[in-house]
PDBML (XML) file of the C-alpha atoms, coordinates in Angstrom:
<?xml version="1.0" encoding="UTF-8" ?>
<PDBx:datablock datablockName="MODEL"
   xmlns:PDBx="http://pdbml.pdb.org/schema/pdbx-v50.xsd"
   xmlns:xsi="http://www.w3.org/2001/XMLSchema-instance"
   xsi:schemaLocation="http://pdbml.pdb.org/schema/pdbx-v50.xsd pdbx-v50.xsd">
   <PDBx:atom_siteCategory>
      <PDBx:atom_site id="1">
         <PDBx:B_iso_or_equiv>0.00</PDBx:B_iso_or_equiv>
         <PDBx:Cartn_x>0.000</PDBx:Cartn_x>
         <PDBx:Cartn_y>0.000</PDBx:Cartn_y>
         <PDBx:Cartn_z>0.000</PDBx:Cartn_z>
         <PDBx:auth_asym_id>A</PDBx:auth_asym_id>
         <PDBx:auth_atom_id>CA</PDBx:auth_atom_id>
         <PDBx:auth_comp_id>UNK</PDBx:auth_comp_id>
         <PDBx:auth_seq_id>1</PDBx:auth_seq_id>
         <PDBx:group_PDB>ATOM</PDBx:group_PDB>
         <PDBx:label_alt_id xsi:nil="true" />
         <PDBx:label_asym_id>A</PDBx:label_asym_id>
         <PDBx:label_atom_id>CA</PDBx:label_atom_id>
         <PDBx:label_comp_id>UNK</PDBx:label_comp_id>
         <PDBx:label_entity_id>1</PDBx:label_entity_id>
         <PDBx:label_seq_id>1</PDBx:label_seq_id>
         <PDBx:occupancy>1.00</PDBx:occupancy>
         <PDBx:pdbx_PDB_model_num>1</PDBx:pdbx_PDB_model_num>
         <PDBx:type_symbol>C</PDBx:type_symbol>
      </PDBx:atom_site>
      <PDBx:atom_site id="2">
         <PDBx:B_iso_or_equiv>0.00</PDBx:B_iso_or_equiv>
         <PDBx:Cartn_x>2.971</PDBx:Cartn_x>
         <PDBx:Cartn_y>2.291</PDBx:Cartn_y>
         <PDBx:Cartn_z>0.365</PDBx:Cartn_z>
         <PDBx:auth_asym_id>A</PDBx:auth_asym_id>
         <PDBx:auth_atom_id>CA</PDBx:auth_atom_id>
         <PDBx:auth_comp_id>UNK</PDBx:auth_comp_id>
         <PDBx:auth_seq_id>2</PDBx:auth_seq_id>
         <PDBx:group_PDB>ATOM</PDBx:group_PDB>
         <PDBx:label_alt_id xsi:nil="true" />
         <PDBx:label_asym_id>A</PDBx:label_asym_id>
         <PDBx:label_atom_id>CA</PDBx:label_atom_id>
         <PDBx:label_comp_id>UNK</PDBx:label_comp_id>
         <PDBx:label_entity_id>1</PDBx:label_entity_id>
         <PDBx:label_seq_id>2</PDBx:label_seq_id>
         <PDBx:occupancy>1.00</PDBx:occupancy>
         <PDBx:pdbx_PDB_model_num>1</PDBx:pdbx_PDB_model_num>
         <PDBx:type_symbol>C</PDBx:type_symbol>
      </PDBx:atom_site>
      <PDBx:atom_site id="3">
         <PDBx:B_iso_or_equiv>0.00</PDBx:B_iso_or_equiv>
         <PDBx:Cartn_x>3.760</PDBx:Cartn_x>
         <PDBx:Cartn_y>2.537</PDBx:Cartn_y>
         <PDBx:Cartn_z>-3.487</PDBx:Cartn_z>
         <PDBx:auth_asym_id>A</PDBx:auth_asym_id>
         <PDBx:auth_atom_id>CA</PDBx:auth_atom_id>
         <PDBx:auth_comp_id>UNK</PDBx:auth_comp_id>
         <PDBx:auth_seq_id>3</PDBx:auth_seq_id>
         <PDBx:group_PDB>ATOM</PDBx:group_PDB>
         <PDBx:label_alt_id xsi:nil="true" />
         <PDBx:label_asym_id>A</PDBx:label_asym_id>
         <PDBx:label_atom_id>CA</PDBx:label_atom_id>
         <PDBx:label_comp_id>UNK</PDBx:label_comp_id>
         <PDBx:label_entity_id>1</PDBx:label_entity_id>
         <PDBx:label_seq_id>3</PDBx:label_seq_id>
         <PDBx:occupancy>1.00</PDBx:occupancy>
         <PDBx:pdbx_PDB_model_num>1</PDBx:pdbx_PDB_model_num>
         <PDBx:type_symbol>C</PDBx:type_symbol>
      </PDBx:atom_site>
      <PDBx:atom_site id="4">
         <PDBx:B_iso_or_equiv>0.00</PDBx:B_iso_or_equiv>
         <PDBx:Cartn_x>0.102</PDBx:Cartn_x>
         <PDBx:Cartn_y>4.623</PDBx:Cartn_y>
         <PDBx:Cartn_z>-3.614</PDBx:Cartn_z>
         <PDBx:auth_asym_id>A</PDBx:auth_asym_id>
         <PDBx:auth_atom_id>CA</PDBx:auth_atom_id>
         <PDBx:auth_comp_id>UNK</PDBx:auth_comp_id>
         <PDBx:auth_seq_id>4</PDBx:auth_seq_id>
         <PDBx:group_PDB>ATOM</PDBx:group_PDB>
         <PDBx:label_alt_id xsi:nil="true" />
         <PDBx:label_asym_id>A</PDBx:label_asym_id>
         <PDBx:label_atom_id>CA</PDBx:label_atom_id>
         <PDBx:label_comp_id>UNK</PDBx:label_comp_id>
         <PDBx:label_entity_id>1</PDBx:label_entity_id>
         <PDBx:label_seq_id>4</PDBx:label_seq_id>
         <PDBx:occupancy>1.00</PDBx:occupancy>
         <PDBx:pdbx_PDB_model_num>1</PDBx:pdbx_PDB_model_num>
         <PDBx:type_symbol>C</PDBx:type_symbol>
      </PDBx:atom_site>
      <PDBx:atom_site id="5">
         <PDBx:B_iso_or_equiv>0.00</PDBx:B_iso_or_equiv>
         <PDBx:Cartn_x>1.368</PDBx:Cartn_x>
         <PDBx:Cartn_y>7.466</PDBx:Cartn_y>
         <PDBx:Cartn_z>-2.118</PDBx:Cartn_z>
         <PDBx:auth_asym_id>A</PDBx:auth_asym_id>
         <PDBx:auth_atom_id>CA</PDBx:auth_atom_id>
         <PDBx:auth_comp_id>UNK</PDBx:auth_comp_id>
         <PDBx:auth_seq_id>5</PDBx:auth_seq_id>
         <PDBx:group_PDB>ATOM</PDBx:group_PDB>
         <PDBx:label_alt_id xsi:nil="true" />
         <PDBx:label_asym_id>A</PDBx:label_asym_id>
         <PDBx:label_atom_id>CA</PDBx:label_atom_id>
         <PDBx:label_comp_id>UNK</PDBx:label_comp_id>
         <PDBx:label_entity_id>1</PDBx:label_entity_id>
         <PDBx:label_seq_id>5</PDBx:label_seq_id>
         <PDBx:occupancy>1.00</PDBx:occupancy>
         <PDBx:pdbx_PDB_model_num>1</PDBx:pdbx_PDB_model_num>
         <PDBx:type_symbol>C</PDBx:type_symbol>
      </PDBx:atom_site>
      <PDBx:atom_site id="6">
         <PDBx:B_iso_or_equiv>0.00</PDBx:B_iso_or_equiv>
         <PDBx:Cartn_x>4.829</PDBx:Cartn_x>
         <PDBx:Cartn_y>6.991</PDBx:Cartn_y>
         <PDBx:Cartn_z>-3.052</PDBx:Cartn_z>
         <PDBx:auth_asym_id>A</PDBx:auth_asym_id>
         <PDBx:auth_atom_id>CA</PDBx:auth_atom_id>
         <PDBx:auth_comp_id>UNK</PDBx:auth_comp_id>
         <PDBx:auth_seq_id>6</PDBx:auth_seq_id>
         <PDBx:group_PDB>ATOM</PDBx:group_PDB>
         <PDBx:label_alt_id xsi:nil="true" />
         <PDBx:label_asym_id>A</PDBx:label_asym_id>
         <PDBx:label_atom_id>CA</PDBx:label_atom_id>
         <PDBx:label_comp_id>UNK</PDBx:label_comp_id>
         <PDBx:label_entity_id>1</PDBx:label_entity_id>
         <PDBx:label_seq_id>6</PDBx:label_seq_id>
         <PDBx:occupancy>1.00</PDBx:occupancy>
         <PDBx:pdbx_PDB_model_num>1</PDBx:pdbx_PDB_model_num>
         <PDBx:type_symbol>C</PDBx:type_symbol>
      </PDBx:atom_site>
      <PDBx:atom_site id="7">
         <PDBx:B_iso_or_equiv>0.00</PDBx:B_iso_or_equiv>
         <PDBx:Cartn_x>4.135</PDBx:Cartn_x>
         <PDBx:Cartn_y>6.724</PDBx:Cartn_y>
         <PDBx:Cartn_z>-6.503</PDBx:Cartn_z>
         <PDBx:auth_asym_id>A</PDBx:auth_asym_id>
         <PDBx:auth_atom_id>CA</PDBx:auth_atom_id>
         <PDBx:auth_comp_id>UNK</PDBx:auth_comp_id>
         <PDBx:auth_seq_id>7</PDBx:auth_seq_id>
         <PDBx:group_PDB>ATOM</PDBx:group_PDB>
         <PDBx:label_alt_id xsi:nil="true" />
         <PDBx:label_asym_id>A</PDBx:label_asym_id>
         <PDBx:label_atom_id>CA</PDBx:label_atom_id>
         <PDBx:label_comp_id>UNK</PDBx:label_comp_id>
         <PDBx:label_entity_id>1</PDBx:label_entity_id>
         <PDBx:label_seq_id>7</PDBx:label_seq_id>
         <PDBx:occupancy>1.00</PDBx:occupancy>
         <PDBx:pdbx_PDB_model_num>1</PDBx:pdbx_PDB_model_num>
         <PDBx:type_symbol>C</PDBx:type_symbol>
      </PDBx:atom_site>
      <PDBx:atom_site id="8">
         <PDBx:B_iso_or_equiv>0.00</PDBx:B_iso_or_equiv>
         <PDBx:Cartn_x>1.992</PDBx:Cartn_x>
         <PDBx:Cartn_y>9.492</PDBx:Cartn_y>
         <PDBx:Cartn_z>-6.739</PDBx:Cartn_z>
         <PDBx:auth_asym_id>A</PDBx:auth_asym_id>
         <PDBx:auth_atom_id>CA</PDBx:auth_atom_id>
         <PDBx:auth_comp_id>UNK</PDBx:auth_comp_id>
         <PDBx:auth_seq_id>8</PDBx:auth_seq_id>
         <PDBx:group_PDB>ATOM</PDBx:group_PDB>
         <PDBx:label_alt_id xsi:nil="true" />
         <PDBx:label_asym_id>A</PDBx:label_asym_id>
         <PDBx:label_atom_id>CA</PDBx:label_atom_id>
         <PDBx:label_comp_id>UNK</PDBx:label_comp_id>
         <PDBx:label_entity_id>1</PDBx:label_entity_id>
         <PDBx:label_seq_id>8</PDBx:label_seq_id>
         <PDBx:occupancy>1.00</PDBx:occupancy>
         <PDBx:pdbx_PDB_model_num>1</PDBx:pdbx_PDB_model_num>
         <PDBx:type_symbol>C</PDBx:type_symbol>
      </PDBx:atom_site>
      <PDBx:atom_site id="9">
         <PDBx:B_iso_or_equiv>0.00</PDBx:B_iso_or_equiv>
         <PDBx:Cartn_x>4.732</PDBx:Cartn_x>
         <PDBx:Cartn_y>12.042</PDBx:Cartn_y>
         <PDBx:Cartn_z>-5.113</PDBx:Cartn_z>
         <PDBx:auth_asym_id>A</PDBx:auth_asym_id>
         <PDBx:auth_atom_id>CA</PDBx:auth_atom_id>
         <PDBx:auth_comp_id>UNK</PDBx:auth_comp_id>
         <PDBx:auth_seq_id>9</PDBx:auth_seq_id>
         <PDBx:group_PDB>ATOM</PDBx:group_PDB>
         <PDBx:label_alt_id xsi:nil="true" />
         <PDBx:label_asym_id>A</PDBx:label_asym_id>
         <PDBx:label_atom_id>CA</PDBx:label_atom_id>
         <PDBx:label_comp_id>UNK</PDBx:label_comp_id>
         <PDBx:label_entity_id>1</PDBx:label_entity_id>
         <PDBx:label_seq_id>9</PDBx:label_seq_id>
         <PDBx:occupancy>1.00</PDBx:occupancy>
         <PDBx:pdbx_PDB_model_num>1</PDBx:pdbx_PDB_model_num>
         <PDBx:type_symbol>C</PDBx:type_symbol>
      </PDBx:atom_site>
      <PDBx:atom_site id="10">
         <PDBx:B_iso_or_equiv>0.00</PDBx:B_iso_or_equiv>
         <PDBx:Cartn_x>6.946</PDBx:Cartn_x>
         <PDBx:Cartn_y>10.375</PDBx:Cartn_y>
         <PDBx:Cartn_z>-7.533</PDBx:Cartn_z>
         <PDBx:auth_asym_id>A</PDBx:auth_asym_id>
         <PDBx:auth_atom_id>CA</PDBx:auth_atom_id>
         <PDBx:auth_comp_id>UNK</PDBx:auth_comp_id>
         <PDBx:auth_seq_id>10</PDBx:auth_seq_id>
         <PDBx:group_PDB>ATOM</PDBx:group_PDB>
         <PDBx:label_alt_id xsi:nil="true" />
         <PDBx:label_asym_id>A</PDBx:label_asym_id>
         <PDBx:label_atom_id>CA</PDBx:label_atom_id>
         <PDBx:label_comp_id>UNK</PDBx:label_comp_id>
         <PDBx:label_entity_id>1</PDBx:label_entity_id>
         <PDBx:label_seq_id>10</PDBx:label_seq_id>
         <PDBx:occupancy>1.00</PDBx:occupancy>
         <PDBx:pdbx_PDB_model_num>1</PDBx:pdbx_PDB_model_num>
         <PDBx:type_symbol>C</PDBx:type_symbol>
      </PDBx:atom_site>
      <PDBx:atom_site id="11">
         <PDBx:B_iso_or_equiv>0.00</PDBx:B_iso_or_equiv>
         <PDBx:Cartn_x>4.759</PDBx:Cartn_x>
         <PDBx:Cartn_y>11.148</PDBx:Cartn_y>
         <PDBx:Cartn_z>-10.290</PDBx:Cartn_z>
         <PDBx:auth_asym_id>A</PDBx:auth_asym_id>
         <PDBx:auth_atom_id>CA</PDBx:auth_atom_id>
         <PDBx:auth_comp_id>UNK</PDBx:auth_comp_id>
         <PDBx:auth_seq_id>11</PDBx:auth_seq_id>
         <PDBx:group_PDB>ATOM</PDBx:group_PDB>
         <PDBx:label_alt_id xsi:nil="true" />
         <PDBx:label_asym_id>A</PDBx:label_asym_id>
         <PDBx:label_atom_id>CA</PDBx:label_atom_id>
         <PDBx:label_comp_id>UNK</PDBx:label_comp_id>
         <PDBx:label_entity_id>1</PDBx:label_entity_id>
         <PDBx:label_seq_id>11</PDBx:label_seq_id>
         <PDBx:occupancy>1.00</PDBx:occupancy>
         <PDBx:pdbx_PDB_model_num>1</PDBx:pdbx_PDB_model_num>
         <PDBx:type_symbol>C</PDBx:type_symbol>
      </PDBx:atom_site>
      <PDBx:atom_site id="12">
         <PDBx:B_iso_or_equiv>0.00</PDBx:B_iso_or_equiv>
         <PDBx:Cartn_x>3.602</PDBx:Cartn_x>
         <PDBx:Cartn_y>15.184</PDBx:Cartn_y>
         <PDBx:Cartn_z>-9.249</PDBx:Cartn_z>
         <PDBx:auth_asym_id>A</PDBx:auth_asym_id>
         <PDBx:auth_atom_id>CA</PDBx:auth_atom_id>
         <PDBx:auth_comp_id>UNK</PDBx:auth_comp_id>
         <PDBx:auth_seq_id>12</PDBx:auth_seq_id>
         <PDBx:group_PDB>ATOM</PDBx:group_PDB>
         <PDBx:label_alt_id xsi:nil="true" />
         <PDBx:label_asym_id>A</PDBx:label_asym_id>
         <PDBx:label_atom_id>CA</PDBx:label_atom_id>
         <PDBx:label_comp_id>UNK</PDBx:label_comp_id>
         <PDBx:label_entity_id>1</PDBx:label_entity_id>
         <PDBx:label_seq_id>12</PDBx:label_seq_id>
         <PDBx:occupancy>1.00</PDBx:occupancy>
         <PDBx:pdbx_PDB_model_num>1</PDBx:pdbx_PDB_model_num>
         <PDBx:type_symbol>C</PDBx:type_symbol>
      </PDBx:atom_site>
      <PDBx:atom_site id="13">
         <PDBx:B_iso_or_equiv>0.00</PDBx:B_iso_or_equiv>
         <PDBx:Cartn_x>7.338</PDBx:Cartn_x>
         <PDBx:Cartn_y>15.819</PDBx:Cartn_y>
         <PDBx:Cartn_z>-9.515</PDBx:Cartn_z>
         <PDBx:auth_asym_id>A</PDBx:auth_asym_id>
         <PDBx:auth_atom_id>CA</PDBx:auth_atom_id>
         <PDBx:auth_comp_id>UNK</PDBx:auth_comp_id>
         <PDBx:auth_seq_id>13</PDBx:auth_seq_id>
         <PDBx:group_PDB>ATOM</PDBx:group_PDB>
         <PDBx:label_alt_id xsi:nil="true" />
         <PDBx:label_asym_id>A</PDBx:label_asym_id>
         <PDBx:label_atom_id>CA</PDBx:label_atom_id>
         <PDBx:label_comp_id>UNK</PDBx:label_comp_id>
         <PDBx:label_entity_id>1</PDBx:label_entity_id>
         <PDBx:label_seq_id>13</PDBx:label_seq_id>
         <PDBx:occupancy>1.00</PDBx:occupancy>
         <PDBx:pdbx_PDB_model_num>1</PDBx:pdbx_PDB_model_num>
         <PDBx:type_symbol>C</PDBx:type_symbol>
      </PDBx:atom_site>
      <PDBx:atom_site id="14">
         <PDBx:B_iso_or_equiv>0.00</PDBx:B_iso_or_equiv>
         <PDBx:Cartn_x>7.355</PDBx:Cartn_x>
         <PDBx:Cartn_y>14.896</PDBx:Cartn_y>
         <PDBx:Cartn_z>-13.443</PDBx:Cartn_z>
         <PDBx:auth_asym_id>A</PDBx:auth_asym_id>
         <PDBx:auth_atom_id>CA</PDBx:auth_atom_id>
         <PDBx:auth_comp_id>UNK</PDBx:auth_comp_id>
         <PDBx:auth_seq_id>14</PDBx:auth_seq_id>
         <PDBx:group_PDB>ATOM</PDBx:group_PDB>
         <PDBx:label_alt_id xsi:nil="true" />
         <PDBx:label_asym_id>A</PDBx:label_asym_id>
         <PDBx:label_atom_id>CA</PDBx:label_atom_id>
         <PDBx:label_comp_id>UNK</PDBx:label_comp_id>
         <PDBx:label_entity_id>1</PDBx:label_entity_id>
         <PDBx:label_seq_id>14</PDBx:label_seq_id>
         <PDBx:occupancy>1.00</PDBx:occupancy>
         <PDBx:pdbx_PDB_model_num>1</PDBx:pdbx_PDB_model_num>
         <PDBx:type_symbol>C</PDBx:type_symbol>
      </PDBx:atom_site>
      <PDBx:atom_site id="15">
         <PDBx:B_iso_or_equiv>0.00</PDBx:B_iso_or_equiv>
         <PDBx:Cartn_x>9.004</PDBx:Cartn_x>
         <PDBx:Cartn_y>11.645</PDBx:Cartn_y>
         <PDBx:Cartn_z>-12.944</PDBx:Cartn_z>
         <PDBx:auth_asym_id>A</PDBx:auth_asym_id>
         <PDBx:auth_atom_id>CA</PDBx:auth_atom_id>
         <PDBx:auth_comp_id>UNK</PDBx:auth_comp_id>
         <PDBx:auth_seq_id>15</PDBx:auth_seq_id>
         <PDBx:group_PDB>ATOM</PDBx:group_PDB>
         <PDBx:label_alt_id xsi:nil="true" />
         <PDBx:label_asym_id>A</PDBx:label_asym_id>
         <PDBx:label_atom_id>CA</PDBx:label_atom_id>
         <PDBx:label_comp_id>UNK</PDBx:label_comp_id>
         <PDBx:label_entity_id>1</PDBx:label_entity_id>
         <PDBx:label_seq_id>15</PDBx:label_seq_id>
         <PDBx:occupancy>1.00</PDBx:occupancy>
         <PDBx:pdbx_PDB_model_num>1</PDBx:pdbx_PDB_model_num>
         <PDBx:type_symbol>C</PDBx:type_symbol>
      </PDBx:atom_site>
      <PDBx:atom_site id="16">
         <PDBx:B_iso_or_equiv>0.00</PDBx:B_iso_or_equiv>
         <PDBx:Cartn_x>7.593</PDBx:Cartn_x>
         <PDBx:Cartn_y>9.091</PDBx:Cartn_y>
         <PDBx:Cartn_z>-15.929</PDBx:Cartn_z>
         <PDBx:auth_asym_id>A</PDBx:auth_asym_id>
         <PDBx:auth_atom_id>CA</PDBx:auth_atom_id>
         <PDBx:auth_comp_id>UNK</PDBx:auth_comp_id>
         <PDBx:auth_seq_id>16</PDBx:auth_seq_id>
         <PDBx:group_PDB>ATOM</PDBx:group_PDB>
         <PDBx:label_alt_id xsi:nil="true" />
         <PDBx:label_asym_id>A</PDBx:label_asym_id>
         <PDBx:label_atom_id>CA</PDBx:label_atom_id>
         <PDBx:label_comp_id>UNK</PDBx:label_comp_id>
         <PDBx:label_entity_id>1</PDBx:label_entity_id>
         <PDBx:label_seq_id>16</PDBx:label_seq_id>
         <PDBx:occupancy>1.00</PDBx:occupancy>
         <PDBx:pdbx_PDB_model_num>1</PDBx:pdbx_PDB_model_num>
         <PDBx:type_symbol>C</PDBx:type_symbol>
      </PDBx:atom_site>
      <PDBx:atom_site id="17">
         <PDBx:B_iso_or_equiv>0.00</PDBx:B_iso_or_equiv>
         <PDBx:Cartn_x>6.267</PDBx:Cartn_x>
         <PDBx:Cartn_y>5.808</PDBx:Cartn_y>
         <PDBx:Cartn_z>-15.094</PDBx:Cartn_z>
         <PDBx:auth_asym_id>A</PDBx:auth_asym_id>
         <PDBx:auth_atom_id>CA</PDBx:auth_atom_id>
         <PDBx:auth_comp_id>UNK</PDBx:auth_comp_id>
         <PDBx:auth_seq_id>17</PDBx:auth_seq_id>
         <PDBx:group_PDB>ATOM</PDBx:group_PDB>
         <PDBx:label_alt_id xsi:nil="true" />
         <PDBx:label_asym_id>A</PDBx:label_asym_id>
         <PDBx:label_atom_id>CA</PDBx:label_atom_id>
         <PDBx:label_comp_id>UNK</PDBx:label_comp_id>
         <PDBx:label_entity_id>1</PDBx:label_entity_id>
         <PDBx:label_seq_id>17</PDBx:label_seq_id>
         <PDBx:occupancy>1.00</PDBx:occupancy>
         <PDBx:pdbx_PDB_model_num>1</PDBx:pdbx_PDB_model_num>
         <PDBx:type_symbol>C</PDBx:type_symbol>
      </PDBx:atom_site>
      <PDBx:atom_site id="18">
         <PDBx:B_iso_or_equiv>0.00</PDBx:B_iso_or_equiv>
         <PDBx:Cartn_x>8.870</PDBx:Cartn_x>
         <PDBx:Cartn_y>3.917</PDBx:Cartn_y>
         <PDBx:Cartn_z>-16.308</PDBx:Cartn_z>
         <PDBx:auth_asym_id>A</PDBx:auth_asym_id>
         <PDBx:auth_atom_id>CA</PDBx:auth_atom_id>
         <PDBx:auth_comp_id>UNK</PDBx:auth_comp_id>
         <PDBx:auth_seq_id>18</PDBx:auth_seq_id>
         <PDBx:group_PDB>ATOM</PDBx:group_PDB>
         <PDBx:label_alt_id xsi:nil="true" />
         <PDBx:label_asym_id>A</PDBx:label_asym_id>
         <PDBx:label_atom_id>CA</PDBx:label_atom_id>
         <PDBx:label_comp_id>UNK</PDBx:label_comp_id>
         <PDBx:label_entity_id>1</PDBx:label_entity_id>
         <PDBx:label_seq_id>18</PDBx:label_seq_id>
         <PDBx:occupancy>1.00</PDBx:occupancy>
         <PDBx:pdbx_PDB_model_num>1</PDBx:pdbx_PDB_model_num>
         <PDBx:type_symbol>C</PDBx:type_symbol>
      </PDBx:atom_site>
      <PDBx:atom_site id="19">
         <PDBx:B_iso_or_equiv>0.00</PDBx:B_iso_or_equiv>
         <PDBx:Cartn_x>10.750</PDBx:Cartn_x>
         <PDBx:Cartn_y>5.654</PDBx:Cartn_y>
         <PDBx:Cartn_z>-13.660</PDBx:Cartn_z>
         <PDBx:auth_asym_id>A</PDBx:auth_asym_id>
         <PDBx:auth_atom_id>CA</PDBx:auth_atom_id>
         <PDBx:auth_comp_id>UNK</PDBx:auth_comp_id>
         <PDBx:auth_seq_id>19</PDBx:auth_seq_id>
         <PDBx:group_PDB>ATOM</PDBx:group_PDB>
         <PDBx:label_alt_id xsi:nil="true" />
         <PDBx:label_asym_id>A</PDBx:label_asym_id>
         <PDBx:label_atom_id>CA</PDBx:label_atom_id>
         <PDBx:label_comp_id>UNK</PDBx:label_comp_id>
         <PDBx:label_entity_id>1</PDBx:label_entity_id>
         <PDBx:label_seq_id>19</PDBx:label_seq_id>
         <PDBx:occupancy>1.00</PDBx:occupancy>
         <PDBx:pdbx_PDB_model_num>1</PDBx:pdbx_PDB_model_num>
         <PDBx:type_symbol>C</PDBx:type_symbol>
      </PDBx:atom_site>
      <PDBx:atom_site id="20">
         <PDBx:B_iso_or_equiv>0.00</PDBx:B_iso_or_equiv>
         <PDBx:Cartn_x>8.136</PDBx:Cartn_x>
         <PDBx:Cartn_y>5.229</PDBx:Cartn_y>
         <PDBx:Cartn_z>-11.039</PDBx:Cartn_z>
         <PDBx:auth_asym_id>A</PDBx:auth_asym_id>
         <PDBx:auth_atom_id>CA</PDBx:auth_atom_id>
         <PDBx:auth_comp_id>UNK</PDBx:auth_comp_id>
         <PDBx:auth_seq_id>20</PDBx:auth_seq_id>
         <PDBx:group_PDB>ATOM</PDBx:group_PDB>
         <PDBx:label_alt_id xsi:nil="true" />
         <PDBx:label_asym_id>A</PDBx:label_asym_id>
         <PDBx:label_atom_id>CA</PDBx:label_atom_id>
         <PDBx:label_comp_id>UNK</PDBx:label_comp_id>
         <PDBx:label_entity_id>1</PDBx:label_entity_id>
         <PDBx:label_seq_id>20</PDBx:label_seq_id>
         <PDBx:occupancy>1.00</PDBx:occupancy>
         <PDBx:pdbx_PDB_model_num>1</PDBx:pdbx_PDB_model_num>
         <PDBx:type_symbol>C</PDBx:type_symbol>
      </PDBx:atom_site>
      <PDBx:atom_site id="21">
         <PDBx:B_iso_or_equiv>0.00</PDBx:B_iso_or_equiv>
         <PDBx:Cartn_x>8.273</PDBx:Cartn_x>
         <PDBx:Cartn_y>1.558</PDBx:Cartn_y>
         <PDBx:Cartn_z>-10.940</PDBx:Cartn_z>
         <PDBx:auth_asym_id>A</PDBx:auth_asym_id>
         <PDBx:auth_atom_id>CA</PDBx:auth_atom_id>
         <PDBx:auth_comp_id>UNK</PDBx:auth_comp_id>
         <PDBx:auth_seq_id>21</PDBx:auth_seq_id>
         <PDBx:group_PDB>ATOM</PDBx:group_PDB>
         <PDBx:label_alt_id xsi:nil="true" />
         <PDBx:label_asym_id>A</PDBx:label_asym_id>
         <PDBx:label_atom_id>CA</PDBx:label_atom_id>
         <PDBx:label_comp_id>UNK</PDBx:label_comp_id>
         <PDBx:label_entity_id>1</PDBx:label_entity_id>
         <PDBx:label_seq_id>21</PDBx:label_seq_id>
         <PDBx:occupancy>1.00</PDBx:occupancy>
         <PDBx:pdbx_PDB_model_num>1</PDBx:pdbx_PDB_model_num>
         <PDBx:type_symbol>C</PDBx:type_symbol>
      </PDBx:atom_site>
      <PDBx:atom_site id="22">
         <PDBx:B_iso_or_equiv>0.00</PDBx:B_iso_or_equiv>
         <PDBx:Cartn_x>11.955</PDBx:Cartn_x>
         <PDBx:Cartn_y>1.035</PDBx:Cartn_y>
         <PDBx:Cartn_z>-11.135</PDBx:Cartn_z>
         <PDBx:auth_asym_id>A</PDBx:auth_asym_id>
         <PDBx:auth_atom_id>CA</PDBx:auth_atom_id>
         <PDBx:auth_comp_id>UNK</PDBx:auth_comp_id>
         <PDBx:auth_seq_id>22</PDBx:auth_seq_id>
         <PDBx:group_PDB>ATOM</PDBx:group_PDB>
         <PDBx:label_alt_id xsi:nil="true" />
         <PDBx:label_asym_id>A</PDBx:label_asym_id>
         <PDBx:label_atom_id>CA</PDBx:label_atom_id>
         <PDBx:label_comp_id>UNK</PDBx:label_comp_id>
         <PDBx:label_entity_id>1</PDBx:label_entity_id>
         <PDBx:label_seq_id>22</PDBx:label_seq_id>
         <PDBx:occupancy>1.00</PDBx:occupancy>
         <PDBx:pdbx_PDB_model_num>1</PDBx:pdbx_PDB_model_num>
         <PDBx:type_symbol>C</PDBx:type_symbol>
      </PDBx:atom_site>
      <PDBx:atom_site id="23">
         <PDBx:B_iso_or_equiv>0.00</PDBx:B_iso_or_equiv>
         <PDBx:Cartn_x>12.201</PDBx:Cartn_x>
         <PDBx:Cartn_y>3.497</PDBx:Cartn_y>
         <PDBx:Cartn_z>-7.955</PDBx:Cartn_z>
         <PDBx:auth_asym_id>A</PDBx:auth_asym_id>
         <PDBx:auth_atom_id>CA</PDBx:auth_atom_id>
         <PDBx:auth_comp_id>UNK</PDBx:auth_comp_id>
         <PDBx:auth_seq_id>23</PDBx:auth_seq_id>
         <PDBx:group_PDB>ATOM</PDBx:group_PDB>
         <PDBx:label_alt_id xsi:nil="true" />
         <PDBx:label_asym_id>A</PDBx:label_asym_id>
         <PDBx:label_atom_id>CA</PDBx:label_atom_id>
         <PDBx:label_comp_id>UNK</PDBx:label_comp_id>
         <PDBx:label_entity_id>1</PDBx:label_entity_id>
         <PDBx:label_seq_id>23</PDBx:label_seq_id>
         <PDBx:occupancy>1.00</PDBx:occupancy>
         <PDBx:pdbx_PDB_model_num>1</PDBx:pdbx_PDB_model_num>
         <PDBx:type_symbol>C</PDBx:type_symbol>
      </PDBx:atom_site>
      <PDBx:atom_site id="24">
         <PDBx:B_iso_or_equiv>0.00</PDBx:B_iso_or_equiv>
         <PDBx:Cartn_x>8.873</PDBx:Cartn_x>
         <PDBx:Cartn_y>2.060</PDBx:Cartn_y>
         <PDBx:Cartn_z>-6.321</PDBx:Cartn_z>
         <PDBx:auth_asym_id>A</PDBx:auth_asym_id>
         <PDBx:auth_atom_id>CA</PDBx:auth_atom_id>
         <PDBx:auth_comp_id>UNK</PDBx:auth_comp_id>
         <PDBx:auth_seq_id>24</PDBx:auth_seq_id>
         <PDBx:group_PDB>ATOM</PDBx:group_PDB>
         <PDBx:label_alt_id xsi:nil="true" />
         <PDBx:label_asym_id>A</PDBx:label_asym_id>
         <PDBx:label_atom_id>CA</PDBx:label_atom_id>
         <PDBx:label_comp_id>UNK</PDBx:label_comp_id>
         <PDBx:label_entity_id>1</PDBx:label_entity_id>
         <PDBx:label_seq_id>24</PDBx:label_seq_id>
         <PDBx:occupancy>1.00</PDBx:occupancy>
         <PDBx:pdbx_PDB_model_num>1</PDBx:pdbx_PDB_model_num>
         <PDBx:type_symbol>C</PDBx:type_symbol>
      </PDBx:atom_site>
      <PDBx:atom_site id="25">
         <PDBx:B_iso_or_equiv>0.00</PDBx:B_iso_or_equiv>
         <PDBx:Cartn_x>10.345</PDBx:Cartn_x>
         <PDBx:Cartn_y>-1.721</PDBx:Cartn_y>
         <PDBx:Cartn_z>-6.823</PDBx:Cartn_z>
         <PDBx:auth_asym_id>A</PDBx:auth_asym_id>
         <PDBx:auth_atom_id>CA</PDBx:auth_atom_id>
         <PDBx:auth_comp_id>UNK</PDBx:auth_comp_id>
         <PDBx:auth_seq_id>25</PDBx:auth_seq_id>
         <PDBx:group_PDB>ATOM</PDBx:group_PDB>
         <PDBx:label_alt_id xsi:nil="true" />
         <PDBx:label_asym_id>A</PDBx:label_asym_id>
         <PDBx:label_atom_id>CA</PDBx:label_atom_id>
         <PDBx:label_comp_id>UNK</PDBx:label_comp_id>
         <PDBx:label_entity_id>1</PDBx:label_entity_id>
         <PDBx:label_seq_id>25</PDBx:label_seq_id>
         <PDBx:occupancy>1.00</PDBx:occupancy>
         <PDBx:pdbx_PDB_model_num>1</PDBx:pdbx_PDB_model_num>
         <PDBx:type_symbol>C</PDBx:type_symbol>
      </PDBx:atom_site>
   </PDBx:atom_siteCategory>
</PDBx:datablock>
């Protein structure tokens, strides 16, 4: 459940998904 929030600060800051789910993982 962590990787909601996470991934959404992640993805306000203009980071692409790609991105998001090599950091989140």
């Amino acid at each position: 459940l962590a990787y909601r929030p996470q991934g959404l600060t992640l993805l306000r800051t203009g980071v692409a998904a790609a991105d998001v789910v090599a950091g989140l993982v």
